[in-house]
Each structure stands twice: as C-alpha cells, then as structure tokens.
Protein backbone atom coordinates (compact mmCIF):
# COMPACT_ATOMS: atom_id res chain seq x y z
CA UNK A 1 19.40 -9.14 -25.04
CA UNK A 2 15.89 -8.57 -23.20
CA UNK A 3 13.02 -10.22 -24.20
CA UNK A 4 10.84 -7.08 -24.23
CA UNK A 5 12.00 -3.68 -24.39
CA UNK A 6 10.49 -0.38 -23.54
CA UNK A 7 7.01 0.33 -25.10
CA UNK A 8 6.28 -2.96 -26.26
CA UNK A 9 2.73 -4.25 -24.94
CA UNK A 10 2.58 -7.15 -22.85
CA UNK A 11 0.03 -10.24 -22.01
CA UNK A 12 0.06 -11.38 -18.77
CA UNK A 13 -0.42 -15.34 -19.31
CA UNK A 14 0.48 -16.31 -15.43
CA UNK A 15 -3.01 -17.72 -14.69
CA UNK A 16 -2.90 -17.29 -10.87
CA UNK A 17 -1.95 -13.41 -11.35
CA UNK A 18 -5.02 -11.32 -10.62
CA UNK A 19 -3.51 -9.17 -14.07
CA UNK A 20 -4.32 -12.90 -16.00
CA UNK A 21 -4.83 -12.07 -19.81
CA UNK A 22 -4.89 -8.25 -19.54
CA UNK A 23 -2.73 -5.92 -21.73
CA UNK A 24 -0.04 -3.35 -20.67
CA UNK A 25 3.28 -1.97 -21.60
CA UNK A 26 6.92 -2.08 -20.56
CA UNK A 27 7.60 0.58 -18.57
CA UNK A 28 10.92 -0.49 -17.01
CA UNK A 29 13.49 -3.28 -17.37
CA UNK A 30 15.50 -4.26 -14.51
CA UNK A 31 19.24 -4.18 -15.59
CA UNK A 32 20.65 -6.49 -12.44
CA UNK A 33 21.58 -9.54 -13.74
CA UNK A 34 19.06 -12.68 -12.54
CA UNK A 35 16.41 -10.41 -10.98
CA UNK A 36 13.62 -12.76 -11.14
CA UNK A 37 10.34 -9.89 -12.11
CA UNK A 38 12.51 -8.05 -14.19
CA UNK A 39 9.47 -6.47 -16.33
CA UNK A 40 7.94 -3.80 -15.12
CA UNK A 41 4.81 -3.29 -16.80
CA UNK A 42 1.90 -0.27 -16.75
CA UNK A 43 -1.69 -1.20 -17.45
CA UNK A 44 -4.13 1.62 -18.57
CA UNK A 45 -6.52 2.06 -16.20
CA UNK A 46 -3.56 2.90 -13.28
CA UNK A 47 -0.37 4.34 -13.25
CA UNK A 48 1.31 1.55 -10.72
CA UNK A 49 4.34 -0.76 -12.34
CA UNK A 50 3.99 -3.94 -11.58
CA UNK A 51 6.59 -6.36 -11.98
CA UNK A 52 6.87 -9.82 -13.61
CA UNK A 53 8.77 -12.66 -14.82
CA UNK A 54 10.21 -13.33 -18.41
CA UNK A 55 7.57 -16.46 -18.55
CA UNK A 56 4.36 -14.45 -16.48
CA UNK A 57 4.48 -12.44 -20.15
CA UNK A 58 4.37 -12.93 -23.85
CA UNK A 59 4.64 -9.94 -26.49
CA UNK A 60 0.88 -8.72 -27.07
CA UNK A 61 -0.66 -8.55 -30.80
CA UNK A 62 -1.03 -5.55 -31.93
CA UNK A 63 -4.68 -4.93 -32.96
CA UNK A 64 -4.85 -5.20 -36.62
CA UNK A 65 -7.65 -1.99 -36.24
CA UNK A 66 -7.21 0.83 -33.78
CA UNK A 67 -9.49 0.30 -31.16
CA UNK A 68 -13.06 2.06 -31.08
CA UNK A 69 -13.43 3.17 -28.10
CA UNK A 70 -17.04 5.20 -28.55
CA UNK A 71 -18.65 2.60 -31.16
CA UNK A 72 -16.78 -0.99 -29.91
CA UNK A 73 -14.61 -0.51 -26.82
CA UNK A 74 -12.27 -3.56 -26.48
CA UNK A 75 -13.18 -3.59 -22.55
CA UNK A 76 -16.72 -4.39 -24.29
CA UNK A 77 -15.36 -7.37 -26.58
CA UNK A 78 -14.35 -5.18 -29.84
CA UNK A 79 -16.37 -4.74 -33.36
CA UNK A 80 -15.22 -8.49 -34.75
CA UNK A 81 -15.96 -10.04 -31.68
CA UNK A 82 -19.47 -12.23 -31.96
CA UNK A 83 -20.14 -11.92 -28.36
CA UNK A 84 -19.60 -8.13 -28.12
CA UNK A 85 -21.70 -7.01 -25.38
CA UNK A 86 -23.79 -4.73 -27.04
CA UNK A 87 -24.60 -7.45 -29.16
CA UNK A 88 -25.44 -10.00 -26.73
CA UNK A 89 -27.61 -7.39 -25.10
CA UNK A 90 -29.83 -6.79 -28.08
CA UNK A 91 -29.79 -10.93 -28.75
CA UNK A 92 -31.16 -11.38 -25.43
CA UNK A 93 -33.23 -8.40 -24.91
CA UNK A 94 -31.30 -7.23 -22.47
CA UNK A 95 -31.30 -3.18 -24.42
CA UNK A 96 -35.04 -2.77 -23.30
CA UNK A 97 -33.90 -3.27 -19.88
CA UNK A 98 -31.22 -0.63 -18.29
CA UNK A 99 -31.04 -2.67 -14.68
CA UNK A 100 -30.27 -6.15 -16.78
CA UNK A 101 -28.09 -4.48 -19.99
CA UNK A 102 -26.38 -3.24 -16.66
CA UNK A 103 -25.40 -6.20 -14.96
CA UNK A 104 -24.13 -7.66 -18.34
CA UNK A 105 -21.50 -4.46 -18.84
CA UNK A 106 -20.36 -5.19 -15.93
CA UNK A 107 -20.02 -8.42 -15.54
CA UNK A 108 -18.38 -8.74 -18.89
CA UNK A 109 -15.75 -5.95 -18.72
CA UNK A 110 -14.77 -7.02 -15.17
CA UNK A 111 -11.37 -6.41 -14.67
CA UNK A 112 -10.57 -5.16 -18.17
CA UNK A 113 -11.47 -1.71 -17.58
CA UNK A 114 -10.70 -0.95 -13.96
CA UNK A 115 -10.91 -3.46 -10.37
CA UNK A 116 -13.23 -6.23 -11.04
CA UNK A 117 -14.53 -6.14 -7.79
CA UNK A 118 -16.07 -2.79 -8.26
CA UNK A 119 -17.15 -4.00 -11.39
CA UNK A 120 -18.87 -7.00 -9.46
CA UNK A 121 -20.33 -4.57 -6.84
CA UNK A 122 -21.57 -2.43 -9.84
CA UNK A 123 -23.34 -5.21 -11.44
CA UNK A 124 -24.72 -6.51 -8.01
CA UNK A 125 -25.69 -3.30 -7.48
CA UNK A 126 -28.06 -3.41 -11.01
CA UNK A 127 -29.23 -6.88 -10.24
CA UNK A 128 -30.36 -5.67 -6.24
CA UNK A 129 -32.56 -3.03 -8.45
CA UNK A 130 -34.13 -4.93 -10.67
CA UNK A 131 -34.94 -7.71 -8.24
CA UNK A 132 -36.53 -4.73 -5.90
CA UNK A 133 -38.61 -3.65 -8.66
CA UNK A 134 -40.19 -6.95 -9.46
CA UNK A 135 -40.61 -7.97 -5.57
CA UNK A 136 -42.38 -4.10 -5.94
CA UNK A 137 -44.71 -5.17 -8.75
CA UNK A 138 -43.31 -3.11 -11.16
C-alpha cells in the first residue's frame, strides 16, 4: 500500500530541497518496486512533476477554511495568521508607502507563489526605487 495516493496534497519537509515547506499534489506514483522518488508531485504555480522520496513528504493539512485568495491569499500568510502581510504593512507603515509595502510582498511570498528569485529581483527592484527617490530628495 502507498503512502500517498493520487490527489492527496503533499508537504515537502526535505530541508535542502529548493520545494522546502511548499504544498502540492500527487500527480503520479511510480509502480516499480524500490524506485527511490516514487512521488511525483505538481505544485500550483507550474505544471512540471517533480519527484520525491516517501520521507522528502508528509500528507499536507487540509485548510480548515478555503483559502481567500482576493481578501487573505495564503502566499500572503492567510486571514488567522498574525503576521499576514497586509497586516504587518499597516503595523509598520509600510501601506503609505507603495516602493516599501512592495519590497515586503515580495520578500514574504518568495517562493510560495512563483520562483523566489524573481520574487527577490522584484523586491530589489522596489527597494533600488525607493532608495533613488530619497538620494533624489524626494
């Protein structure tokens, strides 16, 4: 008997895997005997299986509400979670300021939404801005 089967979502808990703590789902199950990345597993933001072990995974929880994803996106942190980024934005200030609320997005949902160095390059991208317009006086 597997230890996942088709459909079920998936935590990746191998902490040297660049797909460390993200959710996907089983998308295939190798049937030869011994194969060591058996799991084949789909995230949402691509369409490319990747494989892994029986102990790179554990069976995800399933949210106990259906994610928001207009008023509390989980790539943002989720409506229970204290340190939501929308939240931390307003607690620091950070909503009166699109260059700085725009490093924080991005720097918080790296790699939970799509490739977290894009989201890096995004949120250097904000900070390069915002540093230009101070050096400018502005």
């Amino acid at each position: 008997m597997s230890k996942f089967k088709i459909g079920d979502p998936v935590r990746v808990i191998e902490q040297t895997s660049s797909y460390f703590d993200r959710v996907g789902h089983v998308r295939e199950i190798s049937s030869i005997r011994g194969y060591k990345l058996p799991f084949g597993v789909i995230f949402d933001t691509s369409d490319t299986v990747i494989h892994f072990g029986t102990q790179e995974l554990i069976l995800a929880e399933h949210p106990t509400v259906a994610d928001d994803p207009v008023n509390h996106p989980a790539h943002y942190g989720g409506a229970d979670d204290p340190y939501e980024v929308i939240k931390v934005a307003e607690a620091w200030g950070f909503d009166k300021d699109a260059y700085l609320f725009n490093v924080l997005k991005y720097i918080a949902r790296a790699g939970k939404k799509g490739a977290t160095l894009q989201d890096h390059k995004k949120a250097h991208f904000y900070l390069g801005r915002k540093i230009q317009r101070l050096e400018a006086g502005e």
